[in-house]
PDB file of N, CA and C in Angstrom:
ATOM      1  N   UNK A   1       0.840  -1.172   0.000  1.00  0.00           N
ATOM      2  CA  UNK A   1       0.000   0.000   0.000  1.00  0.00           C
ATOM      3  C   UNK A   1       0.884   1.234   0.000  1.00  0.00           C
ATOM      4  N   UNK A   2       0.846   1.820  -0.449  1.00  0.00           N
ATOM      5  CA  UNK A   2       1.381   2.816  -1.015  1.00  0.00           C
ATOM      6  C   UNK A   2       0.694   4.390  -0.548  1.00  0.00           C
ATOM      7  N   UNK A   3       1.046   4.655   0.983  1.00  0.00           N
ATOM      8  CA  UNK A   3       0.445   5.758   1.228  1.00  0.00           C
ATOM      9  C   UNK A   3       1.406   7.249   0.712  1.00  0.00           C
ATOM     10  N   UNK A   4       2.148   7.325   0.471  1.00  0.00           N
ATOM     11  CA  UNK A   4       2.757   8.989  -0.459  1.00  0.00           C
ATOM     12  C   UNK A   4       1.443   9.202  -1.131  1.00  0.00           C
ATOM     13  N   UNK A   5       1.223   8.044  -1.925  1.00  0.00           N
ATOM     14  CA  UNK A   5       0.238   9.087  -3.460  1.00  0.00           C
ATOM     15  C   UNK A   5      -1.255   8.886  -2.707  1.00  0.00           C
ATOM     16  N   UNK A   6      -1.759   8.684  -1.547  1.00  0.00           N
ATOM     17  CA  UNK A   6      -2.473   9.244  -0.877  1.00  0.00           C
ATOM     18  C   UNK A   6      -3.102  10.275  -0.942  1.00  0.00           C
ATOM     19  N   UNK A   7      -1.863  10.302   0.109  1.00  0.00           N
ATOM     20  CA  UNK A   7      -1.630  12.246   0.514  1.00  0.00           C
ATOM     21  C   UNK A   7      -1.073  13.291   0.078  1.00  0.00           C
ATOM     22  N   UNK A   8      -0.009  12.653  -0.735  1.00  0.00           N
ATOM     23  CA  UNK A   8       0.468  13.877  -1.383  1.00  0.00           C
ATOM     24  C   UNK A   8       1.633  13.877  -0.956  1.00  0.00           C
ATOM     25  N   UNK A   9       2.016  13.208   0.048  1.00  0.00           N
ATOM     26  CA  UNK A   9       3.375  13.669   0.785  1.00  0.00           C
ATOM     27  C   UNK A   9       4.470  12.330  -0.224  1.00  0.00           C
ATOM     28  N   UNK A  10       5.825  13.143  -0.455  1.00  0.00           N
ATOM     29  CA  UNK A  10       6.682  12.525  -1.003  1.00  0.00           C
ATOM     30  C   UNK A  10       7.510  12.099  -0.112  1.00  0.00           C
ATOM     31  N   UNK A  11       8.995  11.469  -0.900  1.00  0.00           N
ATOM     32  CA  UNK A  11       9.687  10.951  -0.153  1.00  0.00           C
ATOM     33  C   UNK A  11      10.244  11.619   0.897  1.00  0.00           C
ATOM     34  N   UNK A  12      10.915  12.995   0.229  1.00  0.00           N
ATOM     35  CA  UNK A  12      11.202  13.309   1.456  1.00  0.00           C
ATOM     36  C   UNK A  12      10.715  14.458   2.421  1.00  0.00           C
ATOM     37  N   UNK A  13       9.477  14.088   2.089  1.00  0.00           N
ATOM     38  CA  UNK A  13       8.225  14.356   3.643  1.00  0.00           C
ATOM     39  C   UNK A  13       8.960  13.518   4.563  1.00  0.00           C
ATOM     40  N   UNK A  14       8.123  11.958   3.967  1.00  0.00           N
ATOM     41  CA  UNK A  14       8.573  10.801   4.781  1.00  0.00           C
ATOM     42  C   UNK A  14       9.769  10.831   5.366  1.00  0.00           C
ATOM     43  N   UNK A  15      10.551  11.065   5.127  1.00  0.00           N
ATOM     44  CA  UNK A  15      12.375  10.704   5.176  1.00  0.00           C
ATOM     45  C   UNK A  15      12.263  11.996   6.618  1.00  0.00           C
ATOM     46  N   UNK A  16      11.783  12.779   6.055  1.00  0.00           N
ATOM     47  CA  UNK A  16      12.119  13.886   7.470  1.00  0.00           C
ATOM     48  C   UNK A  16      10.973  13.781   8.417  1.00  0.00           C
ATOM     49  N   UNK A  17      10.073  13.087   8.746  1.00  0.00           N
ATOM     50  CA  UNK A  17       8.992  12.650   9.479  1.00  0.00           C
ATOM     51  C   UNK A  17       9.896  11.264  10.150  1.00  0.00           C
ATOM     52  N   UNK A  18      10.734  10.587   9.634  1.00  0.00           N
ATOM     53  CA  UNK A  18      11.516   9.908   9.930  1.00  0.00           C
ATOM     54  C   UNK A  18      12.505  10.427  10.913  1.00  0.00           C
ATOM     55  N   UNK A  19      13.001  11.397  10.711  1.00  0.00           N
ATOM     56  CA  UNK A  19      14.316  12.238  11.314  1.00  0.00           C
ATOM     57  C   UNK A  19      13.665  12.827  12.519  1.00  0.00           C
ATOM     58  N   UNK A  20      12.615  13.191  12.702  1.00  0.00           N
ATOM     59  CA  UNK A  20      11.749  14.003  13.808  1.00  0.00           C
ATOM     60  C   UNK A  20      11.540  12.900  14.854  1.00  0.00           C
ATOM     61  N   UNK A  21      10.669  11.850  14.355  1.00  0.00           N
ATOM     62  CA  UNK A  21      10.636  10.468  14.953  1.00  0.00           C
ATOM     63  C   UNK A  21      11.532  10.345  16.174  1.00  0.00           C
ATOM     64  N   UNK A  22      13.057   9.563  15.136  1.00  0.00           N
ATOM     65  CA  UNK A  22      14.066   9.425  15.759  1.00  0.00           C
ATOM     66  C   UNK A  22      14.989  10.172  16.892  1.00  0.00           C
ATOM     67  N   UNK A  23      14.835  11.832  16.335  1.00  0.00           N
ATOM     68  CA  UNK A  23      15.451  12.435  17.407  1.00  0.00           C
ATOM     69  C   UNK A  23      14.842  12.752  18.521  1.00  0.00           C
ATOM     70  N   UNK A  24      13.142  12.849  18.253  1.00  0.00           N
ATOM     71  CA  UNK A  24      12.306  13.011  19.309  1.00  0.00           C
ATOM     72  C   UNK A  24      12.279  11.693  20.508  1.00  0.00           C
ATOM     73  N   UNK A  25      12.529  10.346  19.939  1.00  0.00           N
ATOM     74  CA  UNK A  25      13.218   9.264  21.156  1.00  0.00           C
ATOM     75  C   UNK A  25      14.221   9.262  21.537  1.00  0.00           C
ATOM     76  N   UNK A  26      15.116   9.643  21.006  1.00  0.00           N
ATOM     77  CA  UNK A  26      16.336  10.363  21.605  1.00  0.00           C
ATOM     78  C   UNK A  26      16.470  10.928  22.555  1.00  0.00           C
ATOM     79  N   UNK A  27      15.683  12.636  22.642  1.00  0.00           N
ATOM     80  CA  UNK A  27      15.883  12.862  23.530  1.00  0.00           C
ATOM     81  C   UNK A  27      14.376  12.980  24.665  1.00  0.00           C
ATOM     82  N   UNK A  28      13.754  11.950  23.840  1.00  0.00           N
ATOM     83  CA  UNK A  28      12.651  11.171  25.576  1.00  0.00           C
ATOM     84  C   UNK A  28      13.098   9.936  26.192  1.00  0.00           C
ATOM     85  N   UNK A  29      14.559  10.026  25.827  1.00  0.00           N
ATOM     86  CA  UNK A  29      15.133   8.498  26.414  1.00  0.00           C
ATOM     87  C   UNK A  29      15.458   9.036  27.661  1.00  0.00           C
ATOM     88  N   UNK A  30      16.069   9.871  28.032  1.00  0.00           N
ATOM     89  CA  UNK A  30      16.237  10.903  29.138  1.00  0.00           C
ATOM     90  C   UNK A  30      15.203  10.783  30.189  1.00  0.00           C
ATOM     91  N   UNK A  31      14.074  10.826  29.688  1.00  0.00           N
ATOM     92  CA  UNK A  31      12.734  10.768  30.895  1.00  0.00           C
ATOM     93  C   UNK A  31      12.463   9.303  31.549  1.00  0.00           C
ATOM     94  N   UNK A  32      13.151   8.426  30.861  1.00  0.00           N
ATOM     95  CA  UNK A  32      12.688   7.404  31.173  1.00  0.00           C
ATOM     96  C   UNK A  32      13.825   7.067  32.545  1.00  0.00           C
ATOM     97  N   UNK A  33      13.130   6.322  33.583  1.00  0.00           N
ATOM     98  CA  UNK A  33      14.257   6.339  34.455  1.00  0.00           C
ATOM     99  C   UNK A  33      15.057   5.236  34.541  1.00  0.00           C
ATOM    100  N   UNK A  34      14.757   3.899  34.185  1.00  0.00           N
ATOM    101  CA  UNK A  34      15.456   3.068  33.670  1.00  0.00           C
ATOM    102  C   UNK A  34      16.825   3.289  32.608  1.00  0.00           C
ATOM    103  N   UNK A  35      16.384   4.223  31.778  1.00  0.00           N
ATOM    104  CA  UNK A  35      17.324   4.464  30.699  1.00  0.00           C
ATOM    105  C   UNK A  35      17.921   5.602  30.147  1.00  0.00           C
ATOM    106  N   UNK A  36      18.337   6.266  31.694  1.00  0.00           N
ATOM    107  CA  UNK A  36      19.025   7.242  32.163  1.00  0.00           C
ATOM    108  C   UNK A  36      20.215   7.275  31.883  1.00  0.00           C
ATOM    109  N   UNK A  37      21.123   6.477  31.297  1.00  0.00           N
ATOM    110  CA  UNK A  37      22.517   6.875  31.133  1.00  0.00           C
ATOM    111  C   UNK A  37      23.017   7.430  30.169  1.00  0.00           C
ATOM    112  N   UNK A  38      24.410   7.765  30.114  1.00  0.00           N
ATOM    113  CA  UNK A  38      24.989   8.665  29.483  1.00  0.00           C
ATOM    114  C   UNK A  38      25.590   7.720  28.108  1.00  0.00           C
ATOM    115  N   UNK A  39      25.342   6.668  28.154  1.00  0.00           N
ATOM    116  CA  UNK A  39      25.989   5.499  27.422  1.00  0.00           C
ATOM    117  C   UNK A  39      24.757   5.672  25.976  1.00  0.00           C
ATOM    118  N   UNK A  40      23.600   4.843  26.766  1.00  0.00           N
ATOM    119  CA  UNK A  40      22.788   5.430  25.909  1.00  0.00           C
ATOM    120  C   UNK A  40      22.231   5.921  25.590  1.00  0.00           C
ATOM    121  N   UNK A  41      22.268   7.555  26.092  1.00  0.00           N
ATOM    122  CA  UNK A  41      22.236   8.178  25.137  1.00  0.00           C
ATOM    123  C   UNK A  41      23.142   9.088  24.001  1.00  0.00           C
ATOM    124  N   UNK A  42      24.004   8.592  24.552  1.00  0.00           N
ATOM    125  CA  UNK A  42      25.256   8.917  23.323  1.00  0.00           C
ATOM    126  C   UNK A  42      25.178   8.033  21.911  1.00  0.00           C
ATOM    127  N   UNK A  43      24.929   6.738  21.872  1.00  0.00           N
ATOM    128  CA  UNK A  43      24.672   6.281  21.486  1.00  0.00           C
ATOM    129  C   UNK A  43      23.672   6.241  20.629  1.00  0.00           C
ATOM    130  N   UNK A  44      22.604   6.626  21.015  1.00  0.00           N
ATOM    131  CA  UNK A  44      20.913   6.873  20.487  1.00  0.00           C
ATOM    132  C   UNK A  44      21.389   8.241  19.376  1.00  0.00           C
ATOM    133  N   UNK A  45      21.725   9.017  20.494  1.00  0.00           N
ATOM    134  CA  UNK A  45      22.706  10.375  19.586  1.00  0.00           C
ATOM    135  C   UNK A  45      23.285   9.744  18.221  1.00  0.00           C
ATOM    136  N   UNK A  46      24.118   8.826  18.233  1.00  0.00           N
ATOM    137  CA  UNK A  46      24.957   8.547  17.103  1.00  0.00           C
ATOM    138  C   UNK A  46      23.990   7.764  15.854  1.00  0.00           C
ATOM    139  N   UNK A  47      22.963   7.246  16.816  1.00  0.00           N
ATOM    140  CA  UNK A  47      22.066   6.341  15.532  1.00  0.00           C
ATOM    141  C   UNK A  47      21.481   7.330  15.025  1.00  0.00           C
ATOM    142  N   UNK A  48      20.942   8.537  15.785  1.00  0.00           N
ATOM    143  CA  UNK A  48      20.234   9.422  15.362  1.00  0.00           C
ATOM    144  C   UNK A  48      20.817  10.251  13.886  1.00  0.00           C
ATOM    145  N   UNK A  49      22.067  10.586  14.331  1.00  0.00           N
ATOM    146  CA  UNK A  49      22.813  11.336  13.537  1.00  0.00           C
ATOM    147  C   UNK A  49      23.498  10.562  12.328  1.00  0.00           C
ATOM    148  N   UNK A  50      23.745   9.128  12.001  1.00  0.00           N
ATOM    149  CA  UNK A  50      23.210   8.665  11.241  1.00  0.00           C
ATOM    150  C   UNK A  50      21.897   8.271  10.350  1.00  0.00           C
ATOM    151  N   UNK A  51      21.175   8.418  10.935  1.00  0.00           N
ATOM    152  CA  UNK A  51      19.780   8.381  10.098  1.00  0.00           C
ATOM    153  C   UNK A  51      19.944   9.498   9.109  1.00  0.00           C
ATOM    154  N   UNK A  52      20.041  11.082   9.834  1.00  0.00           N
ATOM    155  CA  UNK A  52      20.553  12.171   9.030  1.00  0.00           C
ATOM    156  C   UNK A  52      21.256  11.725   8.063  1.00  0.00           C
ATOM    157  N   UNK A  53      22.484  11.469   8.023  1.00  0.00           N
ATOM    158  CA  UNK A  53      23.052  11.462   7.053  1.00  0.00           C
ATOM    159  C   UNK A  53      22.831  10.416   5.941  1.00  0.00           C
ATOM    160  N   UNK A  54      22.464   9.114   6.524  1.00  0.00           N
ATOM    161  CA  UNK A  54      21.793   8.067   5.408  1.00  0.00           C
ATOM    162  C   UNK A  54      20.551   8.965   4.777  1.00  0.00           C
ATOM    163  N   UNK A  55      19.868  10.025   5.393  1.00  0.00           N
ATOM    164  CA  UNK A  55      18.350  10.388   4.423  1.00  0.00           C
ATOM    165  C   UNK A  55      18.676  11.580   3.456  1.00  0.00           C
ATOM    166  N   UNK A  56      20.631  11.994   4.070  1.00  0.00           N
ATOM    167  CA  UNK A  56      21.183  12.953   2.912  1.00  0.00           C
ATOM    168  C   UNK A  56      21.559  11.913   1.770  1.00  0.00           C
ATOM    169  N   UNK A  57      22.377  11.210   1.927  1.00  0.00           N
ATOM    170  CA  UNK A  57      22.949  10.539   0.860  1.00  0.00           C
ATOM    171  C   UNK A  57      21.832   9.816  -0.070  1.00  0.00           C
ATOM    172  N   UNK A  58      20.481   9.322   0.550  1.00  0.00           N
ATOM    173  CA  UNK A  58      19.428   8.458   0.198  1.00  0.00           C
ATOM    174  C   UNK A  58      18.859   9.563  -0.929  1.00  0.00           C
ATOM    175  N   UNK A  59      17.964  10.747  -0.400  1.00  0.00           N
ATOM    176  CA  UNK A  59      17.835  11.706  -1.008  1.00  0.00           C
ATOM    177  C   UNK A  59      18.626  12.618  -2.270  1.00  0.00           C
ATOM    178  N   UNK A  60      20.049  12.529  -2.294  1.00  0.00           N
ATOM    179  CA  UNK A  60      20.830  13.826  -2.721  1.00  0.00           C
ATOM    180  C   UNK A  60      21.386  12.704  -4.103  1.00  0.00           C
ATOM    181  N   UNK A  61      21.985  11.492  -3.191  1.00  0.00           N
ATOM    182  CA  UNK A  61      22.427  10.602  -4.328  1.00  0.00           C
ATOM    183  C   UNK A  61      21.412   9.195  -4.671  1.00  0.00           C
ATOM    184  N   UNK A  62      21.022   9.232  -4.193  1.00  0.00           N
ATOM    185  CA  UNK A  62      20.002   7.654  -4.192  1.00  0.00           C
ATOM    186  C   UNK A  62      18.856   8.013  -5.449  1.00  0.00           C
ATOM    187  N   UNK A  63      18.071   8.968  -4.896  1.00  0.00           N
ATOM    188  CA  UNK A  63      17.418   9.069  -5.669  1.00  0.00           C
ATOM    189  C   UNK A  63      17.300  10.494  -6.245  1.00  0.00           C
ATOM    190  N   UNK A  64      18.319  10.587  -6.713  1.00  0.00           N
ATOM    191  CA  UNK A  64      18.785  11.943  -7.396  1.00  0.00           C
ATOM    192  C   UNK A  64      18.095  12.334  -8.887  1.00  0.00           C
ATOM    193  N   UNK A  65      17.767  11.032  -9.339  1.00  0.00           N
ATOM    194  CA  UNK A  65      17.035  11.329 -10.900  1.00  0.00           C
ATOM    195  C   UNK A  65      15.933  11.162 -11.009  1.00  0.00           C
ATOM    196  N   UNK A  66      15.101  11.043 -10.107  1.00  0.00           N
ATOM    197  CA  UNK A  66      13.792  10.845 -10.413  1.00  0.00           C
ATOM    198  C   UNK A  66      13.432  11.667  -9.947  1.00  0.00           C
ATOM    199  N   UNK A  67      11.814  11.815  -9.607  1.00  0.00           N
ATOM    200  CA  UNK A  67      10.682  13.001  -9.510  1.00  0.00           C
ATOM    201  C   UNK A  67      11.370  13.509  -7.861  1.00  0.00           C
ATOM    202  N   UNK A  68      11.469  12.374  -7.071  1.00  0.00           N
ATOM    203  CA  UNK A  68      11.501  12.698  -5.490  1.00  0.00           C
ATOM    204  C   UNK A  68      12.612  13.502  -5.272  1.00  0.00           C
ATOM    205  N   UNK A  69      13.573  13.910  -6.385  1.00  0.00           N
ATOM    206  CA  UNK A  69      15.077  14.471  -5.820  1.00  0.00           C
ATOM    207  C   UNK A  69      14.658  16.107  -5.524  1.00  0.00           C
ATOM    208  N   UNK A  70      15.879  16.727  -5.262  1.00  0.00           N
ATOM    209  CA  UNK A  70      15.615  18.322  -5.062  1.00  0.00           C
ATOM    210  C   UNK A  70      15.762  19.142  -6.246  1.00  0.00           C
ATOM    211  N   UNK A  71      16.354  18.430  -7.212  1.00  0.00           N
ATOM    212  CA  UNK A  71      16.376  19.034  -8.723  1.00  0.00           C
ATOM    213  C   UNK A  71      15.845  18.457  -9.403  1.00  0.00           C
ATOM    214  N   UNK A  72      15.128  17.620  -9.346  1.00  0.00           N
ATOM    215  CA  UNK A  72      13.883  17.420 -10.435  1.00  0.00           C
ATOM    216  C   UNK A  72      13.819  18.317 -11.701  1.00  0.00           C
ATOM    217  N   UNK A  73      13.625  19.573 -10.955  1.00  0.00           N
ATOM    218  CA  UNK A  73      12.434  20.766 -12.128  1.00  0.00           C
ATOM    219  C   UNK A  73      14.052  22.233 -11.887  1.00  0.00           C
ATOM    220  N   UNK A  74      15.339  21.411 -12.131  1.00  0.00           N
ATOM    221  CA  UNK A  74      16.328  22.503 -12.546  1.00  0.00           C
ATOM    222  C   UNK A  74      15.976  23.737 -13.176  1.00  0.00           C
ATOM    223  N   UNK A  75      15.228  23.690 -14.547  1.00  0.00           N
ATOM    224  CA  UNK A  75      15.009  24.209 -15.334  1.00  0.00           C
ATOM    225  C   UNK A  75      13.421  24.997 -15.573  1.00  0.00           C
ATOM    226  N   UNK A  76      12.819  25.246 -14.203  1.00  0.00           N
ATOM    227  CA  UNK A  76      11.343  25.935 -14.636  1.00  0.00           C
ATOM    228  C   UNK A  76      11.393  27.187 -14.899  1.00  0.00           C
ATOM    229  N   UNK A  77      12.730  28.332 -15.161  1.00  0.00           N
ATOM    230  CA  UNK A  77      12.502  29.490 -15.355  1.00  0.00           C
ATOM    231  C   UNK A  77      12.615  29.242 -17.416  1.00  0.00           C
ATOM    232  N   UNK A  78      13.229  28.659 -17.774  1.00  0.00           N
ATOM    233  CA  UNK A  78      13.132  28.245 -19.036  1.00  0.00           C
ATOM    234  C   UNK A  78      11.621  27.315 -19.574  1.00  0.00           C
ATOM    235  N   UNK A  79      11.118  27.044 -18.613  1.00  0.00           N
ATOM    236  CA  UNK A  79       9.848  26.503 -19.102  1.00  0.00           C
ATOM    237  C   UNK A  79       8.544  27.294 -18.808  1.00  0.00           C
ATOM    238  N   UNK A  80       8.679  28.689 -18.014  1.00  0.00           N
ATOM    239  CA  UNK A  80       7.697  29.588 -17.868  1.00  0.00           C
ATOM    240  C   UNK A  80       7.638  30.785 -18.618  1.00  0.00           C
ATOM    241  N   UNK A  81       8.512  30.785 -19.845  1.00  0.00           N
ATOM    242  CA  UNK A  81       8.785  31.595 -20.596  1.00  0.00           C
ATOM    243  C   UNK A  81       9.301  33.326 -20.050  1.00  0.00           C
ATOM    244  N   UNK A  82      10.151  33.153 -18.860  1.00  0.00           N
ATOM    245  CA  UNK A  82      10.697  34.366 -18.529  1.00  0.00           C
ATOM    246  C   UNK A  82      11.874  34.732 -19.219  1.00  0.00           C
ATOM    247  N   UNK A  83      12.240  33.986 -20.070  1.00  0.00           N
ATOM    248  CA  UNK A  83      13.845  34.196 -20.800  1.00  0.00           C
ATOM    249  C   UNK A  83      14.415  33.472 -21.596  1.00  0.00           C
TER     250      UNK A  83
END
Protein backbone atom coordinates (compact mmCIF):
# COMPACT_ATOMS: atom_id res chain seq x y z
CA UNK A 1 0.00 0.00 0.00
CA UNK A 2 1.38 2.82 -1.02
CA UNK A 3 0.44 5.76 1.23
CA UNK A 4 2.76 8.99 -0.46
CA UNK A 5 0.24 9.09 -3.46
CA UNK A 6 -2.47 9.24 -0.88
CA UNK A 7 -1.63 12.25 0.51
CA UNK A 8 0.47 13.88 -1.38
CA UNK A 9 3.38 13.67 0.78
CA UNK A 10 6.68 12.53 -1.00
CA UNK A 11 9.69 10.95 -0.15
CA UNK A 12 11.20 13.31 1.46
CA UNK A 13 8.23 14.36 3.64
CA UNK A 14 8.57 10.80 4.78
CA UNK A 15 12.37 10.70 5.18
CA UNK A 16 12.12 13.89 7.47
CA UNK A 17 8.99 12.65 9.48
CA UNK A 18 11.52 9.91 9.93
CA UNK A 19 14.32 12.24 11.31
CA UNK A 20 11.75 14.00 13.81
CA UNK A 21 10.64 10.47 14.95
CA UNK A 22 14.07 9.43 15.76
CA UNK A 23 15.45 12.43 17.41
CA UNK A 24 12.31 13.01 19.31
CA UNK A 25 13.22 9.26 21.16
CA UNK A 26 16.34 10.36 21.61
CA UNK A 27 15.88 12.86 23.53
CA UNK A 28 12.65 11.17 25.58
CA UNK A 29 15.13 8.50 26.41
CA UNK A 30 16.24 10.90 29.14
CA UNK A 31 12.73 10.77 30.90
CA UNK A 32 12.69 7.40 31.17
CA UNK A 33 14.26 6.34 34.45
CA UNK A 34 15.46 3.07 33.67
CA UNK A 35 17.32 4.46 30.70
CA UNK A 36 19.02 7.24 32.16
CA UNK A 37 22.52 6.87 31.13
CA UNK A 38 24.99 8.67 29.48
CA UNK A 39 25.99 5.50 27.42
CA UNK A 40 22.79 5.43 25.91
CA UNK A 41 22.24 8.18 25.14
CA UNK A 42 25.26 8.92 23.32
CA UNK A 43 24.67 6.28 21.49
CA UNK A 44 20.91 6.87 20.49
CA UNK A 45 22.71 10.37 19.59
CA UNK A 46 24.96 8.55 17.10
CA UNK A 47 22.07 6.34 15.53
CA UNK A 48 20.23 9.42 15.36
CA UNK A 49 22.81 11.34 13.54
CA UNK A 50 23.21 8.67 11.24
CA UNK A 51 19.78 8.38 10.10
CA UNK A 52 20.55 12.17 9.03
CA UNK A 53 23.05 11.46 7.05
CA UNK A 54 21.79 8.07 5.41
CA UNK A 55 18.35 10.39 4.42
CA UNK A 56 21.18 12.95 2.91
CA UNK A 57 22.95 10.54 0.86
CA UNK A 58 19.43 8.46 0.20
CA UNK A 59 17.84 11.71 -1.01
CA UNK A 60 20.83 13.83 -2.72
CA UNK A 61 22.43 10.60 -4.33
CA UNK A 62 20.00 7.65 -4.19
CA UNK A 63 17.42 9.07 -5.67
CA UNK A 64 18.79 11.94 -7.40
CA UNK A 65 17.04 11.33 -10.90
CA UNK A 66 13.79 10.84 -10.41
CA UNK A 67 10.68 13.00 -9.51
CA UNK A 68 11.50 12.70 -5.49
CA UNK A 69 15.08 14.47 -5.82
CA UNK A 70 15.62 18.32 -5.06
CA UNK A 71 16.38 19.03 -8.72
CA UNK A 72 13.88 17.42 -10.44
CA UNK A 73 12.43 20.77 -12.13
CA UNK A 74 16.33 22.50 -12.55
CA UNK A 75 15.01 24.21 -15.33
CA UNK A 76 11.34 25.94 -14.64
CA UNK A 77 12.50 29.49 -15.35
CA UNK A 78 13.13 28.25 -19.04
CA UNK A 79 9.85 26.50 -19.10
CA UNK A 80 7.70 29.59 -17.87
CA UNK A 81 8.79 31.59 -20.60
CA UNK A 82 10.70 34.37 -18.53
CA UNK A 83 13.85 34.20 -20.80
Amino acid sequence: MNRGADTGVGCQGNLGAVIVITYAIVLHLRMVPKLKGAFLFNAASVIGFGSVIMTFVGVNYYLSKGMHSYAADENLSSRSGAG
